[in-house]
Protein backbone atom coordinates (compact mmCIF):
# COMPACT_ATOMS: atom_id res chain seq x y z
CA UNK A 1 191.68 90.23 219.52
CA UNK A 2 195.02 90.86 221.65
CA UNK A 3 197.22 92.46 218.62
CA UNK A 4 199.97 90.64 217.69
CA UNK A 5 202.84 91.86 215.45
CA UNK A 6 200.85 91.75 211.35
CA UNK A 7 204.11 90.81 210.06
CA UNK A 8 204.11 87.51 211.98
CA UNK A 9 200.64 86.46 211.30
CA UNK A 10 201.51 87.10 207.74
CA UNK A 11 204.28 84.63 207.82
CA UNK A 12 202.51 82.38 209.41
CA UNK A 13 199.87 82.19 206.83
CA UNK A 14 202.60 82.34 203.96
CA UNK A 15 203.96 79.46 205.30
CA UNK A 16 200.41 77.23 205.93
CA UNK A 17 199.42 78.52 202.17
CA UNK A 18 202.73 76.79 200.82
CA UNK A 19 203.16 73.18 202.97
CA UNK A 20 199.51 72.17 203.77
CA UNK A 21 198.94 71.43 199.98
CA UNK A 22 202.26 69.88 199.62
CA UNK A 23 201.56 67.60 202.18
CA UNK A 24 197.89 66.98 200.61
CA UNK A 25 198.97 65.52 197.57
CA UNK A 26 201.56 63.74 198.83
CA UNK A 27 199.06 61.61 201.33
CA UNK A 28 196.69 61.41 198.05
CA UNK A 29 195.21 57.85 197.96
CA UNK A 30 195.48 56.16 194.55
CA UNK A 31 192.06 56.19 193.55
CA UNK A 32 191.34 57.48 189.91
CA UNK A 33 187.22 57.42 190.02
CA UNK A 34 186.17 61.25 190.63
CA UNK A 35 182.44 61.92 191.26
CA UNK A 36 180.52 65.31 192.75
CA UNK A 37 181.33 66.34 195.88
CA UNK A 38 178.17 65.96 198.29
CA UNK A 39 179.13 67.78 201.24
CA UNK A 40 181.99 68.88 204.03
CA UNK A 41 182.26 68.83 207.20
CA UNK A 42 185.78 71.49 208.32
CA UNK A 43 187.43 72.78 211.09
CA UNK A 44 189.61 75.84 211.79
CA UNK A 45 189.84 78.92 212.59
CA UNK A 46 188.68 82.26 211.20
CA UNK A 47 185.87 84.27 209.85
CA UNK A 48 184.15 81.40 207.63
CA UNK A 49 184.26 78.89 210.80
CA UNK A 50 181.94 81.16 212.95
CA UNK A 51 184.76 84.08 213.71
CA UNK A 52 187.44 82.30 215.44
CA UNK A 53 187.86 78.55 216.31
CA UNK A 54 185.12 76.70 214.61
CA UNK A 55 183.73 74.20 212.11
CA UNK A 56 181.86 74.95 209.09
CA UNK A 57 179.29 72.13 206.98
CA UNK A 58 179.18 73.08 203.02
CA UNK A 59 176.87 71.20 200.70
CA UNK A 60 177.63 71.54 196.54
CA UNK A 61 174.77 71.95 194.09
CA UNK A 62 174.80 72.40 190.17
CA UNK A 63 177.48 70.10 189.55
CA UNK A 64 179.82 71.34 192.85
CA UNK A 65 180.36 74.43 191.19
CA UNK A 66 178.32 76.62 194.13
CA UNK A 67 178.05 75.60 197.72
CA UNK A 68 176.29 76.82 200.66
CA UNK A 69 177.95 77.07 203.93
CA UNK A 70 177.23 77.41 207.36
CA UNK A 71 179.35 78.14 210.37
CA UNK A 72 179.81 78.24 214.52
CA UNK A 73 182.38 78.58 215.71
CA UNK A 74 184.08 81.11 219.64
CA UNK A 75 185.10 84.52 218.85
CA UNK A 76 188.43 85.46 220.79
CA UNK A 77 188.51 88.21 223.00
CA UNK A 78 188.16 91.68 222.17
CA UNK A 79 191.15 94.80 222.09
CA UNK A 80 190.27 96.09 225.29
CA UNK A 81 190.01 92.54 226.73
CA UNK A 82 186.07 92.34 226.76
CA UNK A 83 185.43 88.47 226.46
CA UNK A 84 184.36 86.84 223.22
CA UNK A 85 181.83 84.67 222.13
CA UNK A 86 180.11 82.35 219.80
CA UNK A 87 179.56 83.44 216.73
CA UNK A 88 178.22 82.62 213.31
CA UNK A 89 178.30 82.70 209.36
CA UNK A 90 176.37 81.92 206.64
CA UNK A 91 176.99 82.18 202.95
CA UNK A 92 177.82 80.97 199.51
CA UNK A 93 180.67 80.22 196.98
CA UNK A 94 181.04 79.70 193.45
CA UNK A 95 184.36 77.46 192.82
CA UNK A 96 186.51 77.39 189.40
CA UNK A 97 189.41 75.02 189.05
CA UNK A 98 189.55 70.91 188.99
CA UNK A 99 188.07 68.16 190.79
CA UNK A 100 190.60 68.56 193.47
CA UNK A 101 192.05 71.86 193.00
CA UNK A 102 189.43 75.04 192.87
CA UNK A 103 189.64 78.64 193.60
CA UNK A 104 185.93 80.06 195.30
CA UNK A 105 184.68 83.47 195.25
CA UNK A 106 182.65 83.44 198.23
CA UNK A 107 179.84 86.10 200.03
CA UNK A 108 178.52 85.49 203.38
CA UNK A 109 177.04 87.27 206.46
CA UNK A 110 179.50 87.04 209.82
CA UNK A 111 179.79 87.68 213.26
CA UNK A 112 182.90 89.89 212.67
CA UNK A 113 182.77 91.45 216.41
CA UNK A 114 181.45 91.78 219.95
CA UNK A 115 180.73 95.16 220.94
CA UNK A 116 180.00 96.33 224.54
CA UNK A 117 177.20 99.09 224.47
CA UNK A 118 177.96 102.30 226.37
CA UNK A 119 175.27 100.76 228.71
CA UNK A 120 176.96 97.92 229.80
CA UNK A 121 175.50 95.29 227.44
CA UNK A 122 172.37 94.16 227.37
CA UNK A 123 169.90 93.23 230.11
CA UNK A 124 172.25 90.68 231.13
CA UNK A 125 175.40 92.46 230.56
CA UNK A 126 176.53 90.10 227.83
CA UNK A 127 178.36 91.88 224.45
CA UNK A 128 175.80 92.66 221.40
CA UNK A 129 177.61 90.19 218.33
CA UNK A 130 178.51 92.76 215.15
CA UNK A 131 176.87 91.39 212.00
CA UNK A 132 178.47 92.21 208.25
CA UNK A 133 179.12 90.98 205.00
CA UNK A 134 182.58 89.42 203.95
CA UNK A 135 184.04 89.11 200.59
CA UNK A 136 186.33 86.72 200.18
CA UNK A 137 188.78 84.70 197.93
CA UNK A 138 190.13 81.44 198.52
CA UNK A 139 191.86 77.80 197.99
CA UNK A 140 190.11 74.46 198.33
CA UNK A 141 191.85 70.98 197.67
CA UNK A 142 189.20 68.32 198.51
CA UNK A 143 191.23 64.93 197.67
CA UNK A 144 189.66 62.09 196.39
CA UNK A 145 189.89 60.24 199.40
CA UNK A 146 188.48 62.91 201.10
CA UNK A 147 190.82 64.90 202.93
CA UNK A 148 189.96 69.40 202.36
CA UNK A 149 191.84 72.01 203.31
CA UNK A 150 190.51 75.31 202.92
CA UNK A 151 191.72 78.20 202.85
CA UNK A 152 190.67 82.35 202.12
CA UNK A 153 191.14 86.10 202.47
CA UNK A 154 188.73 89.19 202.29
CA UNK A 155 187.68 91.92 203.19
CA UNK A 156 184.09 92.30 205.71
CA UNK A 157 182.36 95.65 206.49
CA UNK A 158 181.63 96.16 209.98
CA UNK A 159 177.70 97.30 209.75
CA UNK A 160 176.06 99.33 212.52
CA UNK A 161 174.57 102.52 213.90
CA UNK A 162 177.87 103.96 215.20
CA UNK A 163 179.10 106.41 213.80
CA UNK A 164 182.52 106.70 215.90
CA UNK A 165 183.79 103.93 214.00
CA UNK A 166 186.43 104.70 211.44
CA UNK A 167 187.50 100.99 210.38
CA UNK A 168 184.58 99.73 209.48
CA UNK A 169 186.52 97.51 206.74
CA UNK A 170 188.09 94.88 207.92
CA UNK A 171 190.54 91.93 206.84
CA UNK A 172 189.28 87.82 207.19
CA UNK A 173 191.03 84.80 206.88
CA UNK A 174 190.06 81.39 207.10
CA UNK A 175 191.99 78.13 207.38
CA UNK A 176 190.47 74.80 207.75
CA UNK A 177 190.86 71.08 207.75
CA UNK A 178 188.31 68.43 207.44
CA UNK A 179 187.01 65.58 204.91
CA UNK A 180 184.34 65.80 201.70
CA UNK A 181 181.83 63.91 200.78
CA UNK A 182 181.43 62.52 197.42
């Protein structure tokens, strides 16, 4: 990714974090039956929507307190302005909290870069994707009419053969809108 001043970025997010769940309950339908959440369908950007702008689907099992997730999503461009790609995630969360409001502990295995080999690339010249586990905490509000917003923060470890690399811990966020399934 291009770098951008951290500070701003940090705002940003500060500033998504406080209004998006404001705005949530305030559009909250009146409906008072709650049931199990099913599934999700939601779409944003970061590591658990593929890497960069993506969509994620999550289905809830033992009473919605775990979930599986999947994700696709492009991968911006890299520092030294390499282009991205698609990328992809896969993992699990285990939620605590209300029928609306839940905090997640979630694992998964990401795309967290695109690395040109000193080669070139591969046969084709095209980047070889950089696989790693994340670790990450997070928010979800899924209303009752439907409406999620999602959102998280970690910490993934760059895995690899390289032994020039010095950050191999990196930060993830994720932020994401879409609708749930009960």
């Amino acid at each position: 990714m291009k770098s951008r001043g951290a500070g701003s970025e940090m705002l940003w997010l500060i500033l998504i974090m406080l209004v998006l769940p404001l705005a949530a309950r305030a559009a909250e339908p009146g409906i008072t039956t709650v049931s199990r959440r099913l599934f999700s369908l939601i779409g944003g950007m970061g590591n658990a929507m593929g890497g960069g702008l993506g969509a994620q689907f999550e289905f809830y099992f033992l009473e919605d307190r775990f979930s599986g997730f999947a994700g696709v999503g492009h991968v911006f461009d890299g520092e030294n302005g390499e282009p991205g790609g698609f990328g992809n995630v896969i993992g699990t969360r285990v939620f605590a909290g209300t029928e609306k409001d839940r905090a997640f502990l979630g694992l998964s295995l990401a795309t967290l870069t695109f690395e040109y080999p000193r080669g070139g690339g591969d046969a084709l010249g095209y980047p070889e994707r950089r696989y790693g586990p994340v670790l990450a905490l997070g928010f979800q509000h899924a209303g009752l009419g439907g409406f999620t917003f999602m959102l998280s923060g970690g910490v993934g470890y760059l895995s690899g053969r390289d032994p020039l690399y010095i950050d191999r811990w990196t930060p993830r966020f994720s932020f994401g809108l879409g609708h749930t399934w009960r």
